[in-house]
Protein backbone atom coordinates (compact mmCIF):
# COMPACT_ATOMS: atom_id res chain seq x y z
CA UNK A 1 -4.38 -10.72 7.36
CA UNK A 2 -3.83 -7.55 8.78
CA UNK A 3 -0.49 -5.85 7.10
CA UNK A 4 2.09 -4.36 8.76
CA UNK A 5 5.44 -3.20 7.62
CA UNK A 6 7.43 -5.11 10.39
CA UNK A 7 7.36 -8.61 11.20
CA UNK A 8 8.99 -11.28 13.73
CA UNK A 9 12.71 -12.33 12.88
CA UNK A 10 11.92 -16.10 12.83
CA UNK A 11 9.07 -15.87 9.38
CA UNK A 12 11.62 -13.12 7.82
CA UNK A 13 14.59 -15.22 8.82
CA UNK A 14 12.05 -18.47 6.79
CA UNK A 15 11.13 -16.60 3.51
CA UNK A 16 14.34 -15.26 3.04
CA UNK A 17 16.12 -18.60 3.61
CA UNK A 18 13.67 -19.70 1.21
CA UNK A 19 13.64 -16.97 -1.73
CA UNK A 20 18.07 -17.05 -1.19
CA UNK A 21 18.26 -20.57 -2.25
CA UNK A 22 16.02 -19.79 -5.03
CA UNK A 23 16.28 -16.62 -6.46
CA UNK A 24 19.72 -15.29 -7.74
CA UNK A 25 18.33 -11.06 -7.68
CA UNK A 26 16.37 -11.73 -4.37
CA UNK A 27 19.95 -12.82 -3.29
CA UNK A 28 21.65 -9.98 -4.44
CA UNK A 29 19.01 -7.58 -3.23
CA UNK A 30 19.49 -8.75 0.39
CA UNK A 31 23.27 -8.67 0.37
CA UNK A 32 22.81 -4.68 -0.90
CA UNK A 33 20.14 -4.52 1.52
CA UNK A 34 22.32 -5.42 4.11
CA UNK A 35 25.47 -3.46 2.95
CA UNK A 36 23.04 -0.50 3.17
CA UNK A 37 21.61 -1.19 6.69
CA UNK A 38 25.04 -0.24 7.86
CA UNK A 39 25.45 2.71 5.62
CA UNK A 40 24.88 6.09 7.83
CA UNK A 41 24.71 7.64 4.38
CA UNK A 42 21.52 5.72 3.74
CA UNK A 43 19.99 6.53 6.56
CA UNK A 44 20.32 10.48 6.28
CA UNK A 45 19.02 9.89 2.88
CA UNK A 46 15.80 8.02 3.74
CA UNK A 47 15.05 10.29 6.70
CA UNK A 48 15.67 12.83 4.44
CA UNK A 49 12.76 11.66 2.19
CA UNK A 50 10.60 11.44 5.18
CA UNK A 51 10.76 14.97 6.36
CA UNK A 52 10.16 16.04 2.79
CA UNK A 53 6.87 13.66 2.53
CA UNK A 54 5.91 14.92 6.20
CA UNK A 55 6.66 18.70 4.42
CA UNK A 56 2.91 20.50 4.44
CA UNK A 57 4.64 23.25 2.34
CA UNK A 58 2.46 24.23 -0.48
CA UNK A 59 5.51 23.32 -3.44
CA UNK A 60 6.35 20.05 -1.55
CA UNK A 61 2.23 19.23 -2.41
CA UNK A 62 2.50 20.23 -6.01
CA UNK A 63 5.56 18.22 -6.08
CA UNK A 64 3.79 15.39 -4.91
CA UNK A 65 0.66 15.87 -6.66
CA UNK A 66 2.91 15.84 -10.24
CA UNK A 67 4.91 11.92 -8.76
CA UNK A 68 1.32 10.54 -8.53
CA UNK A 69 0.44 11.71 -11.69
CA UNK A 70 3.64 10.54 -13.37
CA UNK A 71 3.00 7.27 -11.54
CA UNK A 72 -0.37 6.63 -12.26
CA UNK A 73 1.19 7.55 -16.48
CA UNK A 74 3.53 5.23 -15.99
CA UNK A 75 1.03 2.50 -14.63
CA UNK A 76 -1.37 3.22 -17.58
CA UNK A 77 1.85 2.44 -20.09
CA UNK A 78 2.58 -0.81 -18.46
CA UNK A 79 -0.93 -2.79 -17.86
CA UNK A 80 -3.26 -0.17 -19.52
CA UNK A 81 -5.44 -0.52 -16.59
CA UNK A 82 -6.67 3.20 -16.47
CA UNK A 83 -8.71 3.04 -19.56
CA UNK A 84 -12.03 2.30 -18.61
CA UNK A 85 -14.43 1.26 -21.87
CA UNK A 86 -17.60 1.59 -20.34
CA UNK A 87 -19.89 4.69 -20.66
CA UNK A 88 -20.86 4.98 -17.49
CA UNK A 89 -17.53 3.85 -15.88
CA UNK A 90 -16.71 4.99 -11.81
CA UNK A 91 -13.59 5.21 -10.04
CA UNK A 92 -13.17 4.90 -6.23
CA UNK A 93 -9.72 6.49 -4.63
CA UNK A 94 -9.20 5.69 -1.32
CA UNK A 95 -6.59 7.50 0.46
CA UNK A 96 -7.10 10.08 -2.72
CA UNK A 97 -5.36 13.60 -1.56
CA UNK A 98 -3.58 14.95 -3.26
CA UNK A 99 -5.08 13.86 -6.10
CA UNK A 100 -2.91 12.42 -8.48
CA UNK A 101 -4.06 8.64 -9.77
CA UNK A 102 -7.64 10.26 -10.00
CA UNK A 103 -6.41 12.87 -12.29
CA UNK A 104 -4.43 10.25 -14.51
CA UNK A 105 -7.64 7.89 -14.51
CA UNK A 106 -9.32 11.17 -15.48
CA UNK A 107 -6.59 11.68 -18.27
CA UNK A 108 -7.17 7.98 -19.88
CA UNK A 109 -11.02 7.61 -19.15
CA UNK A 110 -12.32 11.67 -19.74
CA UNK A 111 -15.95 9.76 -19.41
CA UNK A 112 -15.41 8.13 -15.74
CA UNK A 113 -16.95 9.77 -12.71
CA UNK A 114 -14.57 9.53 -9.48
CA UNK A 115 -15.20 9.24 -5.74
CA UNK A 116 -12.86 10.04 -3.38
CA UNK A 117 -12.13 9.26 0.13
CA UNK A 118 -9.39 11.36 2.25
CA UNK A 119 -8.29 12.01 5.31
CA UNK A 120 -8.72 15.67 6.13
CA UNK A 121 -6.05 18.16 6.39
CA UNK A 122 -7.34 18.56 10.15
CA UNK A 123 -6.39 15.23 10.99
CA UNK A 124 -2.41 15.53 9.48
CA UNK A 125 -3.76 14.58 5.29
CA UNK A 126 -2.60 15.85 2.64
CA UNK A 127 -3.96 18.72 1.13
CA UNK A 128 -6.80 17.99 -1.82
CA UNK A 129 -5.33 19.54 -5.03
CA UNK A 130 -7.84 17.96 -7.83
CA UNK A 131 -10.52 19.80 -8.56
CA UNK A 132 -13.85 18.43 -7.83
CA UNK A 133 -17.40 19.06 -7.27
CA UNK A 134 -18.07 22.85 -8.38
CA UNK A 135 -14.73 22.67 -10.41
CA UNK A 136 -15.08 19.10 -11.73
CA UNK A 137 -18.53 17.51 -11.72
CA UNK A 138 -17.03 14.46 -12.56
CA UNK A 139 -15.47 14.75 -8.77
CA UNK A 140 -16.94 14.05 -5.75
CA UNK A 141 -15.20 13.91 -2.18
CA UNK A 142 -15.62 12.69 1.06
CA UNK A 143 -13.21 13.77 3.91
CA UNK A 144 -13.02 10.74 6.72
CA UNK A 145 -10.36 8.74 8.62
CA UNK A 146 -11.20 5.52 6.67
CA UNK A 147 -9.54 3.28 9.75
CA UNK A 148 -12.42 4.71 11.90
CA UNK A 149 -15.02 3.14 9.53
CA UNK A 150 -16.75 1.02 12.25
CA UNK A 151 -19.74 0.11 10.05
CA UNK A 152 -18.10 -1.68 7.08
CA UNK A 153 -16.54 -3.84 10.05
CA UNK A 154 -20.22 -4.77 10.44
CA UNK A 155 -20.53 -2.88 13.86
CA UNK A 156 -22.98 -0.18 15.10
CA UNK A 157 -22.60 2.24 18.02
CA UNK A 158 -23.30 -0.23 20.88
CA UNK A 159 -20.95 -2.41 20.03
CA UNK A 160 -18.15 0.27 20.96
CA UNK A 161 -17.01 -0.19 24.59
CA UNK A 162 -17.83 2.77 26.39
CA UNK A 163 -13.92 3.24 27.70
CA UNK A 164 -12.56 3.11 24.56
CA UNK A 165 -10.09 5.84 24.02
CA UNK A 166 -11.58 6.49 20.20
CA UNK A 167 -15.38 5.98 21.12
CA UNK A 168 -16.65 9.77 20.21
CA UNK A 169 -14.28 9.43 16.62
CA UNK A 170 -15.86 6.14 15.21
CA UNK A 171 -17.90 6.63 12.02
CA UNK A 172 -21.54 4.41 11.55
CA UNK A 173 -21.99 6.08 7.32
CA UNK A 174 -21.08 3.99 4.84
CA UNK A 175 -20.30 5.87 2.29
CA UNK A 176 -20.81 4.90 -1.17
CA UNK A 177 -22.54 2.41 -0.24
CA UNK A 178 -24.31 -0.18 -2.70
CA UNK A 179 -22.23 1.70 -5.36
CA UNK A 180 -19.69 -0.39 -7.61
CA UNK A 181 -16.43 0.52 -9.12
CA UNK A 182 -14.98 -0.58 -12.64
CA UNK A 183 -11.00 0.46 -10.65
CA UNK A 184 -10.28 1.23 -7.17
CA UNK A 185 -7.07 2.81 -5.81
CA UNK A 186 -5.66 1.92 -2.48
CA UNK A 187 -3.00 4.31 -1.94
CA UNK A 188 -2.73 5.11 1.84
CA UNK A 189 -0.12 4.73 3.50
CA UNK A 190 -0.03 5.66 7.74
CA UNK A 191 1.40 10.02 7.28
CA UNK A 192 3.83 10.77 10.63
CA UNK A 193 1.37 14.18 10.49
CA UNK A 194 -1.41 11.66 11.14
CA UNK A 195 0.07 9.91 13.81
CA UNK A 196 0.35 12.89 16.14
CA UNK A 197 -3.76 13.07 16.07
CA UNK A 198 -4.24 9.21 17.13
CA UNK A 199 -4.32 7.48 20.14
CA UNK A 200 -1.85 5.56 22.12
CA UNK A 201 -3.21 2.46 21.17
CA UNK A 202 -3.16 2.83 17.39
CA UNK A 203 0.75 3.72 17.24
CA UNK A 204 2.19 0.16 16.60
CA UNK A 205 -0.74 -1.44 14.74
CA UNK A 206 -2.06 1.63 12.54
CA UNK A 207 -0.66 -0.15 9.29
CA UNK A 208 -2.32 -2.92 9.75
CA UNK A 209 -5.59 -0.83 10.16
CA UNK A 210 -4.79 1.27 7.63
CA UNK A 211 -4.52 -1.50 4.75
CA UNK A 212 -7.49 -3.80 6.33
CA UNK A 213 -9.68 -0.83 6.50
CA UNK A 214 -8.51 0.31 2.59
CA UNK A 215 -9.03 -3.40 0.92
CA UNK A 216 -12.50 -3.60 3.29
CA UNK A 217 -13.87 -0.75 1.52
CA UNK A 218 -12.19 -1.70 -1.63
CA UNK A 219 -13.76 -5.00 -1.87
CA UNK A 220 -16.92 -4.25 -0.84
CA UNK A 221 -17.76 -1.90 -3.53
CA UNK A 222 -15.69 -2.96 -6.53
CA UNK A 223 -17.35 -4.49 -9.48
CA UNK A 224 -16.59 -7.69 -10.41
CA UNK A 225 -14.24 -7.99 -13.15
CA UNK A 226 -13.09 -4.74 -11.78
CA UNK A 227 -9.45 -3.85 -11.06
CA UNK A 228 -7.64 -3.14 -8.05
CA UNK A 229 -4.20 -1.14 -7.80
CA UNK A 230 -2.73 -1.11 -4.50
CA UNK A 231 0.54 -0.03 -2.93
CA UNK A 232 2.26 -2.24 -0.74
CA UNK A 233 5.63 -2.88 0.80
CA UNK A 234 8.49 -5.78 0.07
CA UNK A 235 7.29 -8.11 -2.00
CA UNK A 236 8.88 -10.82 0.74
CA UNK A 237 6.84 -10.02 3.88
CA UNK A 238 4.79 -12.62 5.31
CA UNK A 239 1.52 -10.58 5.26
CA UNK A 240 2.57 -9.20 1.06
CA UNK A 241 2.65 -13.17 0.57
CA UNK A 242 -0.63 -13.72 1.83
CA UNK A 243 -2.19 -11.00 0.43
CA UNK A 244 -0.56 -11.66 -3.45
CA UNK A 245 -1.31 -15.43 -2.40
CA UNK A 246 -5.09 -14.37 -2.13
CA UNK A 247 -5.40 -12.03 -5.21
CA UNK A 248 -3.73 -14.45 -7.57
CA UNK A 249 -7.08 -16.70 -6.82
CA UNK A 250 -9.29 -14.31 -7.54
CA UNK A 251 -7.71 -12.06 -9.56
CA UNK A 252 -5.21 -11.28 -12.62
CA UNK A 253 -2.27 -9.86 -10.65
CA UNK A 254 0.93 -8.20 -12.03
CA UNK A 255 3.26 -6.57 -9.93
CA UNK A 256 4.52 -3.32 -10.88
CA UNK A 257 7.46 -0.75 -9.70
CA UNK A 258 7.27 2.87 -11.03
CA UNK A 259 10.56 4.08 -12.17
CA UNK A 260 9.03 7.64 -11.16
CA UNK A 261 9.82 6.91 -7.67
CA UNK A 262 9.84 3.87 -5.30
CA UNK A 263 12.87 2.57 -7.08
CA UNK A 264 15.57 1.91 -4.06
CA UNK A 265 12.51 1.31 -1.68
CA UNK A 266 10.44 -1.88 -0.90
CA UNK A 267 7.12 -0.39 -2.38
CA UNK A 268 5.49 -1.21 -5.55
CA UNK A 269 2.40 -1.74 -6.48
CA UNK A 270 -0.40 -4.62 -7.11
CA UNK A 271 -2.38 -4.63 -9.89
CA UNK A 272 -5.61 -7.00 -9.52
CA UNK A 273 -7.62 -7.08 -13.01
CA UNK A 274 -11.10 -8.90 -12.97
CA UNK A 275 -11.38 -9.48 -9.54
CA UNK A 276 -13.82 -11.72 -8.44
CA UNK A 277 -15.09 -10.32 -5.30
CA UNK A 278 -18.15 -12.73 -4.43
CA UNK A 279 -15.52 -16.04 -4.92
CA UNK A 280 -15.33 -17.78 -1.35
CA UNK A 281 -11.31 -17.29 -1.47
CA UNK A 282 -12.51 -13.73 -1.23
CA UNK A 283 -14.75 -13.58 1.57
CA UNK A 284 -12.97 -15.64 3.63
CA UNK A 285 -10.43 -12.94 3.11
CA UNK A 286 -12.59 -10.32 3.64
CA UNK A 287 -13.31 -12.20 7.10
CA UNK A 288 -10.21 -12.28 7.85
CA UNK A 289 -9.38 -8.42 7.46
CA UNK A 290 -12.38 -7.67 9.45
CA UNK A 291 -10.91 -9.95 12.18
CA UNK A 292 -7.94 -8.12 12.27
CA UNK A 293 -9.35 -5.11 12.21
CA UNK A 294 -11.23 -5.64 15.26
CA UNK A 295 -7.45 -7.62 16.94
CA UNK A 296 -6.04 -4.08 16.52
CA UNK A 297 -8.55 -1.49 17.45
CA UNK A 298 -10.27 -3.04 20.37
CA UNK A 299 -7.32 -5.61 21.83
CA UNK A 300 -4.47 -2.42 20.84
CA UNK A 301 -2.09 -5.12 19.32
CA UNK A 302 -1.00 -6.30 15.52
CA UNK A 303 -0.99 -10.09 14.21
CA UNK A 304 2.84 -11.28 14.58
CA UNK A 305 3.96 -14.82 12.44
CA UNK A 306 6.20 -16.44 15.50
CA UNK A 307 5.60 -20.18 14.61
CA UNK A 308 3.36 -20.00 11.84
CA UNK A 309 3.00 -23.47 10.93
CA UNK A 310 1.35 -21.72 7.23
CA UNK A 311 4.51 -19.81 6.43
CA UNK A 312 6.03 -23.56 5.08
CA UNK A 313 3.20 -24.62 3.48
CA UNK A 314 2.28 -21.61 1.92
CA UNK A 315 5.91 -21.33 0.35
CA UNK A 316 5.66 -24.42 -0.63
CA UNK A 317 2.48 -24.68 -2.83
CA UNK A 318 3.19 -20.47 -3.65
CA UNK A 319 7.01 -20.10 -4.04
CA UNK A 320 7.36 -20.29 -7.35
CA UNK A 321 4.99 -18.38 -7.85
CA UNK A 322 6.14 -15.49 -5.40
CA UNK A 323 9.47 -15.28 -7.49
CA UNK A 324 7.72 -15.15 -10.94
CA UNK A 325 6.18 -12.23 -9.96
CA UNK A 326 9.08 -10.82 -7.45
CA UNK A 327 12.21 -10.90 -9.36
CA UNK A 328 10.94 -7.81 -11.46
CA UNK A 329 10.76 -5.90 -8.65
CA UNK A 330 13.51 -6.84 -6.55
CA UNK A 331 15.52 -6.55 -9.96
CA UNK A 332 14.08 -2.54 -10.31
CA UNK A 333 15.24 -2.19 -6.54
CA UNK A 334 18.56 -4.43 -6.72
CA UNK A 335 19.83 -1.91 -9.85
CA UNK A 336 19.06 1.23 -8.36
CA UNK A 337 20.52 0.93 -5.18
CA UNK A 338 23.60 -0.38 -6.92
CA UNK A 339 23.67 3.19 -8.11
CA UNK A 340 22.70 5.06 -5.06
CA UNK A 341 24.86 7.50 -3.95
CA UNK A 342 25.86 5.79 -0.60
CA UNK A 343 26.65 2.86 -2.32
CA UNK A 344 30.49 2.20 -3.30
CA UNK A 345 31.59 -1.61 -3.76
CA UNK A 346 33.71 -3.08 -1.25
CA UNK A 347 36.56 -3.00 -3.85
CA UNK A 348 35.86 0.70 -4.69
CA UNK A 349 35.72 1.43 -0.62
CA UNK A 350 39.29 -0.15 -0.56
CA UNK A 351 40.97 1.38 -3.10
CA UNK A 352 39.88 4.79 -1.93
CA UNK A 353 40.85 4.31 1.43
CA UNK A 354 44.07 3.25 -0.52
CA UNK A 355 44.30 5.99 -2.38
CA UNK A 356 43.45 8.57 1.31
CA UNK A 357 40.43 9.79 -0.52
């Protein structure tokens, strides 16, 4: 199941086929969608929101910092699932710099003690604005490339081939480990600052690395009946299917879209209460990341769907599902970009051009 944020025409050109006959906002969605692919104006604007996320500038991270933090407020308000009841309640964020979701768990739970995994600023993260340790007892940090993690995979060093462009930057710690975790954030998301500082190899499958090696970690140290909020991307892709597919087994999933940001993108995020991580749906899944995991980083390639005989099947006993939980979203994203800037209706379009303006 490894996740990537591209996929093979023939599955997108199946689901969508699928969720159009059957979904009246998913519909809509993909004709704005569309409309906006060939919008220049769109495209300046989304590159624009790159360069400021790539932005190291010390404003651009409070900025940041502040979104998370309105985010995580805004999660709390709709599924309530940073208040943690027990005394002696932990929090694991992975991907955690700047800070953010910690400091709203912090807000709702002042009891809960937090670890926190994050790339360091060396390596193209973000830089670590929550105080922690000295500052905040209730803190603690660990600075790591989690996709380089070789040891929750279940490998040690001699299992590395010696010409293997990362060898000397694999990791054999496991952090954390044997601890459990009432809520675990997966926030991570591959950083264009990171990508300069990887190899070759890792350039078209790092997503898929990135969210395999986040929900390995995840769901090895989570508590059962423990919750899970994740970000992901498009509600629609193949791999997103799979991976609500599997969490609705073993879980209490929601889906949720902040209106803080994320609004005219794909991204929202999952929200997995009681999860069950010791039920065989979830480690064969846990297999199955590990699998992929190993596909990417020692065979340099990412899992496509070209004649996935599942795809059917899995729409089939899961489609009606996939739009009960969907339309929300796509509704969030369908609104605002009916209201983006860039956006004019073809009527509007006409009458201006009309009109000379």
């Amino acid at each position: 199941m490894a996740m990537n944020n591209t996929e093979p025409a023939g599955p997108r050109r199946l689901i969508s086929e699928f969720l159009e006959a059957r979904s009246g906002v998913f519909r809509e969605l993909s004709e704005l969608r569309d409309e906006g692919w060939k919008n220049a104006q769109a495209d300046q604007h989304f590159e624009k929101q790159r360069q400021v996320a790539d932005n190291g500038s010390w404003k651009m991270q409070k900025i940041f910092y502040g979104l998370m933090q309105r985010i995580g407020d805004e999660i709390q308000a709709a599924t309530h699932a940073l208040s943690l009841s027990e005394p002696d309640a932990r929090v694991l964020d992975i991907c955690m710099a700047p800070g953010g979701y910690s400091v709203s768990a912090l807000k709702y739970s002042p009891h809960a003690r937090v670890s926190g995994l994050t790339l360091p600023v060396a390596q193209g993260g973000h830089q670590l604005l929550i105080p922690y340790g000295r500052k905040d007892a209730r803190v603690s940090v660990r600075f790591a490339d989690i996709t380089m993690l070789a040891t929750e995979i279940g490998l040690t060093a001699i299992d590395i081939p010696e010409d293997h462009p990362d060898k000397a930057n694999f990791s054999f710690e496991r952090m954390w480990a044997g601890e459990l975790y009432d809520l675990v954030f997966c926030d991570g998301q591959v950083l264009r600052t990171h990508a300069m500082h990887i190899a070759t190899y890792r350039e078209r499958c790092e997503a898929g690395r990135l969210m395999c090696s986040q929900l390995l970690f995840a769901m090895q140290r989570i508590k059962p009946g423990g919750t899970l909020i994740v970000l992901l991307h498009r509600v629609e892709m193949w791999k997103t299917i799979e991976l609500l597919n599997t969490f609705d087994q073993i879980a209490q999933i929601e889906l949720f879209k902040p209106a803080a940001v994320h609004r005219t993108r794909g991204s929202f995020y999952l929200v997995a209460k009681n999860v069950r991580p010791c039920e065989t749906v979830a480690l064969a899944a846990v297999a199955e990341w590990k699998q992929a995991w190993k596909n990417a980083t020692f065979s340099g390639f990412a899992e496509t769907d070209e004649g996935n005989e599942e795809i059917p099947r899995l729409l089939e006993s899961f489609g009606e599902r996939l739009i009960e939980l969907g339309d929300p979203i796509w509704k969030i994203q369908k609104n605002a970009l009916k209201k983006a800037p860039w956006f004019k209706s073809r009527a509007t379009r006409a009458r201006d051009e009309e009109s000379g303006s």
